[in-house]
C-alpha atoms as a PDB file:
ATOM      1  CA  UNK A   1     126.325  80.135 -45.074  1.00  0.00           C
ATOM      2  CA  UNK A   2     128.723  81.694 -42.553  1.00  0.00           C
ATOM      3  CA  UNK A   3     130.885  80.782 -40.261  1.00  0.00           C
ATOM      4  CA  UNK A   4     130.278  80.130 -36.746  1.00  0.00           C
ATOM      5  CA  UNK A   5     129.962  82.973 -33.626  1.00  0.00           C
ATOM      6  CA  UNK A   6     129.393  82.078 -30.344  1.00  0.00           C
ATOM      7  CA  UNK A   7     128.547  85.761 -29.049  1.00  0.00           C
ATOM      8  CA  UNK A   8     131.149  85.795 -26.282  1.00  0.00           C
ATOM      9  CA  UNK A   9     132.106  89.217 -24.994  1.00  0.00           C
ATOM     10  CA  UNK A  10     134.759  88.082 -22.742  1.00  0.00           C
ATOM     11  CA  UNK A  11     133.060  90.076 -20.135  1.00  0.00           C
ATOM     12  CA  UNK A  12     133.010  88.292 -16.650  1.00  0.00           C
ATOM     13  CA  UNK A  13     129.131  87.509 -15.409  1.00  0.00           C
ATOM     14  CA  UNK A  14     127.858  87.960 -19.470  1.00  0.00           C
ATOM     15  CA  UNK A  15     124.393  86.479 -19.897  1.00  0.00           C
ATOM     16  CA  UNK A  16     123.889  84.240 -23.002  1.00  0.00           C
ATOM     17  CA  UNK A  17     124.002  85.814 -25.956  1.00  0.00           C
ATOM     18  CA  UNK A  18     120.538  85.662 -27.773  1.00  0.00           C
ATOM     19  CA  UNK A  19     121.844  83.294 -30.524  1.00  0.00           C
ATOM     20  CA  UNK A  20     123.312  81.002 -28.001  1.00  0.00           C
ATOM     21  CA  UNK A  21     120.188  81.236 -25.543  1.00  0.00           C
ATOM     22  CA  UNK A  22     117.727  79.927 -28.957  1.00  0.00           C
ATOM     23  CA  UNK A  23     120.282  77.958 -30.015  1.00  0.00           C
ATOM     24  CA  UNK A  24     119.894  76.028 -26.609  1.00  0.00           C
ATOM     25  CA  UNK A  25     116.669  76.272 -26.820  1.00  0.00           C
ATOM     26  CA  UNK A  26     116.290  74.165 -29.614  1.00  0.00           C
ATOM     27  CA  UNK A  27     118.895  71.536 -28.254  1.00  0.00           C
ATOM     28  CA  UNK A  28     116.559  71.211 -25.555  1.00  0.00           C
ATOM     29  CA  UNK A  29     113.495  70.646 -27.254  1.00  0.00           C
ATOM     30  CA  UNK A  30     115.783  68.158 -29.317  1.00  0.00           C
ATOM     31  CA  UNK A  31     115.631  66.311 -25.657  1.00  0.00           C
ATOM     32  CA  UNK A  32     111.590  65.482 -26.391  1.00  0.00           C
ATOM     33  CA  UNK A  33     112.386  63.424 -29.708  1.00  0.00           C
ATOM     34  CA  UNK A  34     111.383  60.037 -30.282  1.00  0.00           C
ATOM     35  CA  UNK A  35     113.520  59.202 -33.450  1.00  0.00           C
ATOM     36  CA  UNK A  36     116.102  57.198 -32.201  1.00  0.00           C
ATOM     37  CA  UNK A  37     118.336  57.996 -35.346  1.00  0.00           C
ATOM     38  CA  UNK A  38     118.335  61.993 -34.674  1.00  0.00           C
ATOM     39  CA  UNK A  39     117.018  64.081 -31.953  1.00  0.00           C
ATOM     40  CA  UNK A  40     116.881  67.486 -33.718  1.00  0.00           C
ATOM     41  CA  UNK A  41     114.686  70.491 -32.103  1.00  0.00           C
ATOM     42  CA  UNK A  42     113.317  73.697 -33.364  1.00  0.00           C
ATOM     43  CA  UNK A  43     112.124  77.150 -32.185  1.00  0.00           C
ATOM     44  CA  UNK A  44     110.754  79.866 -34.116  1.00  0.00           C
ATOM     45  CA  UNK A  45     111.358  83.244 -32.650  1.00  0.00           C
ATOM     46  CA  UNK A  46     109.687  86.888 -33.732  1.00  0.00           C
ATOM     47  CA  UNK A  47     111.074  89.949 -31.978  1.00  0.00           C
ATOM     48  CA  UNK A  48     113.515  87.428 -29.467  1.00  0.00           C
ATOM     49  CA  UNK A  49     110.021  85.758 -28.173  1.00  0.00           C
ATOM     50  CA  UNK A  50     109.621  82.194 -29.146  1.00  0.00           C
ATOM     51  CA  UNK A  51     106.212  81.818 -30.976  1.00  0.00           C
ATOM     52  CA  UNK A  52     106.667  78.123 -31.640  1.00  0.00           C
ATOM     53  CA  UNK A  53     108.778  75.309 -31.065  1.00  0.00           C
ATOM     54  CA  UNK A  54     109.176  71.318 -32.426  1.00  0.00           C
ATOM     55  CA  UNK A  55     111.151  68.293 -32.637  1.00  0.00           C
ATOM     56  CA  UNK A  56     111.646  65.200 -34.814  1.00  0.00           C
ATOM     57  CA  UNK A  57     108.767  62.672 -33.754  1.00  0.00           C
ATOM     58  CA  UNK A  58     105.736  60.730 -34.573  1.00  0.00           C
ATOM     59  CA  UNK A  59     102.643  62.946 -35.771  1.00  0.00           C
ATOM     60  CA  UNK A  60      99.352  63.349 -33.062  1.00  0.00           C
ATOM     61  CA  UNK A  61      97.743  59.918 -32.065  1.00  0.00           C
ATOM     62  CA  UNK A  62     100.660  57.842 -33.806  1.00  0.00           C
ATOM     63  CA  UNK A  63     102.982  55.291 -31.995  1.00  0.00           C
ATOM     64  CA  UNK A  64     106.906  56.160 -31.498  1.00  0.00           C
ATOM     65  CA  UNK A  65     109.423  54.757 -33.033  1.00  0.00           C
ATOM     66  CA  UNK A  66     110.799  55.003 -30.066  1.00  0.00           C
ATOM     67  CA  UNK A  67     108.637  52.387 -28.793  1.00  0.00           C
ATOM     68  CA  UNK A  68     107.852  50.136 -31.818  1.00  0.00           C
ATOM     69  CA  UNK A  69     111.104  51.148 -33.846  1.00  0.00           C
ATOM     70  CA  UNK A  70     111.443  53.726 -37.157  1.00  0.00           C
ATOM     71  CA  UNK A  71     108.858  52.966 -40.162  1.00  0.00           C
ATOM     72  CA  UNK A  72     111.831  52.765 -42.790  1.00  0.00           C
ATOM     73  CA  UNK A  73     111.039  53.083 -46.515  1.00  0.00           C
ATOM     74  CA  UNK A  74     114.379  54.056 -48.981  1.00  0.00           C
ATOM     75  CA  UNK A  75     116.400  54.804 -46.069  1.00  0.00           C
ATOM     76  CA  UNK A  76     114.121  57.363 -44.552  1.00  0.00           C
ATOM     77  CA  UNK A  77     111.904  57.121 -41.597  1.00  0.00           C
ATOM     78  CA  UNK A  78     108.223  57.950 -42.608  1.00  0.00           C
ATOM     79  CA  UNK A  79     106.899  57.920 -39.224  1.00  0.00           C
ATOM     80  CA  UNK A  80     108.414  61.051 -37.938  1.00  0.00           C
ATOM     81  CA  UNK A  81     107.651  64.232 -38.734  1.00  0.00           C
ATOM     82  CA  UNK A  82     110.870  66.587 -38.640  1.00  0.00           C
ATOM     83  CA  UNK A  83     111.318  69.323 -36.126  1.00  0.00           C
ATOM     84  CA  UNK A  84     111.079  72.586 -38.394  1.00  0.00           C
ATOM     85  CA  UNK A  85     107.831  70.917 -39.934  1.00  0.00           C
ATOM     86  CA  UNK A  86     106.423  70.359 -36.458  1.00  0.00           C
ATOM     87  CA  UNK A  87     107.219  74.049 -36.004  1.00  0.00           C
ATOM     88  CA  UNK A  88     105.892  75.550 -38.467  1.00  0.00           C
ATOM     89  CA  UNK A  89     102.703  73.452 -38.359  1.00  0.00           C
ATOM     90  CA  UNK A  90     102.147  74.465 -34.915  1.00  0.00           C
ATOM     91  CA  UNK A  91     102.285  77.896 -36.200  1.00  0.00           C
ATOM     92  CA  UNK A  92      99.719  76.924 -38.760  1.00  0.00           C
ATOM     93  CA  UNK A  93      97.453  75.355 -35.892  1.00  0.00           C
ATOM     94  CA  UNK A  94      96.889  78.030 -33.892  1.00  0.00           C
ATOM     95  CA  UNK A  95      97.031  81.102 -36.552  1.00  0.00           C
ATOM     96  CA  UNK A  96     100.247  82.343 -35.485  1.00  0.00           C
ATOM     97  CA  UNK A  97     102.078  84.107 -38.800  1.00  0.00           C
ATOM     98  CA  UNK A  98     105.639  83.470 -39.221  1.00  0.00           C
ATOM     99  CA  UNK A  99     106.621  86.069 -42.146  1.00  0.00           C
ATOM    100  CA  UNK A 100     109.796  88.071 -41.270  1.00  0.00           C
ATOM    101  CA  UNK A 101     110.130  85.503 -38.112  1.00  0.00           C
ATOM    102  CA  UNK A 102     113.664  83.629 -37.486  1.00  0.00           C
ATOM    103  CA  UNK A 103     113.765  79.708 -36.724  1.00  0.00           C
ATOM    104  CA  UNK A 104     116.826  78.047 -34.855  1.00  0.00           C
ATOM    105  CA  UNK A 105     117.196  74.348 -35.413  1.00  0.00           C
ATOM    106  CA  UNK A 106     119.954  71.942 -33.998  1.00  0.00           C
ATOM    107  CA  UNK A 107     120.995  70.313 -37.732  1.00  0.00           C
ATOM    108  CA  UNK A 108     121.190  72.185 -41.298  1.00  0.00           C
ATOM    109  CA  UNK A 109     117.370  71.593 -42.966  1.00  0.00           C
ATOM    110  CA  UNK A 110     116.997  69.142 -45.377  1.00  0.00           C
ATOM    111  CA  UNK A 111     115.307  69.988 -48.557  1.00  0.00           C
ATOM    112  CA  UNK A 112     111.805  69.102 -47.697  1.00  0.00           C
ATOM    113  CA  UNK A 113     111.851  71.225 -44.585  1.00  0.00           C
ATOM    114  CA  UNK A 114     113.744  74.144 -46.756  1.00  0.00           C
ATOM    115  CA  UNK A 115     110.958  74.410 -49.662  1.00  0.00           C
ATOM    116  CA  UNK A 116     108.340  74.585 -45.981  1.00  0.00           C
ATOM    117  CA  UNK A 117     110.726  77.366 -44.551  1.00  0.00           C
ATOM    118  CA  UNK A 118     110.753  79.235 -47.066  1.00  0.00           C
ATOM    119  CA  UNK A 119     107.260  79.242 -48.127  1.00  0.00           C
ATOM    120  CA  UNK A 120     106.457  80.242 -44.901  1.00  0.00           C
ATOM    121  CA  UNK A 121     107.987  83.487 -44.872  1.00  0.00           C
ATOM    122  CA  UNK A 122     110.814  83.022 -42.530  1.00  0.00           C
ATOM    123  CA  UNK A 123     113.530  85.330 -42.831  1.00  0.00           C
ATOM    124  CA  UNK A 124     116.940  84.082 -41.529  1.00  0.00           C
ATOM    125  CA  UNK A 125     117.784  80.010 -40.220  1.00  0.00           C
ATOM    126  CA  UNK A 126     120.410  79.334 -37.640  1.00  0.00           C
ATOM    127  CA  UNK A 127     121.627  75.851 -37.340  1.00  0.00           C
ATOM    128  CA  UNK A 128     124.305  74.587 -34.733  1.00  0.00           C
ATOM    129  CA  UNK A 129     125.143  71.197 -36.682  1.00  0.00           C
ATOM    130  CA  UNK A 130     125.868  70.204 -40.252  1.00  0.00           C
ATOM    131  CA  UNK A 131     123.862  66.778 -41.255  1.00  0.00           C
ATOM    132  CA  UNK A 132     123.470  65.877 -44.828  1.00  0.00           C
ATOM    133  CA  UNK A 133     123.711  69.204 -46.933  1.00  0.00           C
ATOM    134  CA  UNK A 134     121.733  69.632 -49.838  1.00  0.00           C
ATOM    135  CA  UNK A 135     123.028  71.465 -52.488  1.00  0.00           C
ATOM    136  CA  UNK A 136     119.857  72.372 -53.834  1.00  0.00           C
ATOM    137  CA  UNK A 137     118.436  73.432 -50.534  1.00  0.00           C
ATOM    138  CA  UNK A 138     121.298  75.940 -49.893  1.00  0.00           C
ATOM    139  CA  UNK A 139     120.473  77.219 -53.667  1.00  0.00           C
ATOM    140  CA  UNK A 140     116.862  77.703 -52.846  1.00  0.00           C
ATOM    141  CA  UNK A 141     117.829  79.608 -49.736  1.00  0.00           C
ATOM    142  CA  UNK A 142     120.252  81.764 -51.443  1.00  0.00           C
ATOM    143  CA  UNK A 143     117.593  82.496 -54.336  1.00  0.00           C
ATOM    144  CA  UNK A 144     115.079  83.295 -51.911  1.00  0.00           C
ATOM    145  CA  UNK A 145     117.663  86.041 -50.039  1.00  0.00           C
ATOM    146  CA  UNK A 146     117.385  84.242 -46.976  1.00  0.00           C
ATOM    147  CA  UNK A 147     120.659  83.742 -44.572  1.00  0.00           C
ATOM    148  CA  UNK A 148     121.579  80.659 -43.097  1.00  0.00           C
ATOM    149  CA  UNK A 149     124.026  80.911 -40.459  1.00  0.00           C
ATOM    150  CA  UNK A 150     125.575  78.150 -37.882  1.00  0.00           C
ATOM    151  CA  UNK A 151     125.429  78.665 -34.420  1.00  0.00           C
ATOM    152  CA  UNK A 152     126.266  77.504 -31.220  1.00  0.00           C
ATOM    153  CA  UNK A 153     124.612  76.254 -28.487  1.00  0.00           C
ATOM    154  CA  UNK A 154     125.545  76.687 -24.384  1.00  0.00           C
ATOM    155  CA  UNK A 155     123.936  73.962 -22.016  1.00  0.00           C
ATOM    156  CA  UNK A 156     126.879  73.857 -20.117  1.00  0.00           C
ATOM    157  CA  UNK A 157     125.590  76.382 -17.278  1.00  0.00           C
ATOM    158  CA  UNK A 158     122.578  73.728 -17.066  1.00  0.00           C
ATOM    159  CA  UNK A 159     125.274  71.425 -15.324  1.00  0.00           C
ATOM    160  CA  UNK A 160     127.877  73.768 -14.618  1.00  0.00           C
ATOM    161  CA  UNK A 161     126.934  76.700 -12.465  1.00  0.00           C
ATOM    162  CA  UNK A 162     129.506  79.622 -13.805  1.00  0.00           C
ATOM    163  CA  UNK A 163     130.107  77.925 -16.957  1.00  0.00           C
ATOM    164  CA  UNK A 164     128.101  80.458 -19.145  1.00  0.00           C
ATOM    165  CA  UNK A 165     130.435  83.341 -17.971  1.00  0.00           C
END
């Protein structure tokens, strides 16, 4: 895993970079979670178009635990499903392939969600946060040649006209 880039140019009137602009478009999907312990959000992006996006949150026709509370069972919610899943089943849904695409998610994948991203074919993760890093997962990643790479978010000019500059 590498270090953090933001993209900045330092050039006046810059748009978003495009790892900033998915970046932020995963915190805002984050914004449609009903897990009250962790609003994560996903996007999975081919050629710099979104083809798919997801956040942590009760599957189809289930309650939220948001409204009736988290389903807990060893320390682990079972109700949600977690944002790169939701992704990548949406994919799955409506026949859209994801081999060679790149998926931007607000927190480091767990393992579950790794062993998914992987077997899917996606070529390169970008994460903004670090929560709960699996050794293992970071192995599997590394064995299966794909990069993982933090970076940042910029939902400042959302609120703050100029602030993206």
């Amino acid at each position: 895993m590498t270090a953090t880039h933001s993209g900045r140019t330092g050039e006046s009137g810059r748009r978003l970079s495009w790892h900033e602009f998915f970046a932020s478009q995963a915190r805002v999907m984050a914004l449609r979670s009903t897990c009250p312990r962790l609003h994560v959000g996903c996007v999975i992006v081919r050629e710099k178009r979104m083809i798919a996006s997801g956040y942590n949150g009760s599957i189809h026709n289930d309650v939220h635990c948001t409204d009736v509370g988290c389903r807990m069972v060893d320390g682990h919610c079972v109700r949600a499903i977690h944002a790169e899943q939701n992704a990548l089943l949406q994919c799955a849904r409506f026949g859209i392939a994801t081999e060679g695409a790149e998926l931007y998610v607000t927190h480091l994948p767990c393992l579950m969600c790794t062993k998914a991203i992987i077997q899917a074919g996606i070529a390169r993760v970008y994460y903004e946060e670090v929560y709960r890093p699996d050794p293992y997962a970071q192995e599997l990643f590394e064995l299966a040649g794909i990069p993982v790479e933090q970076v940042a978010s910029n939902l400042k000019w959302l609120v703050e006209p100029g602030a993206h500059v």
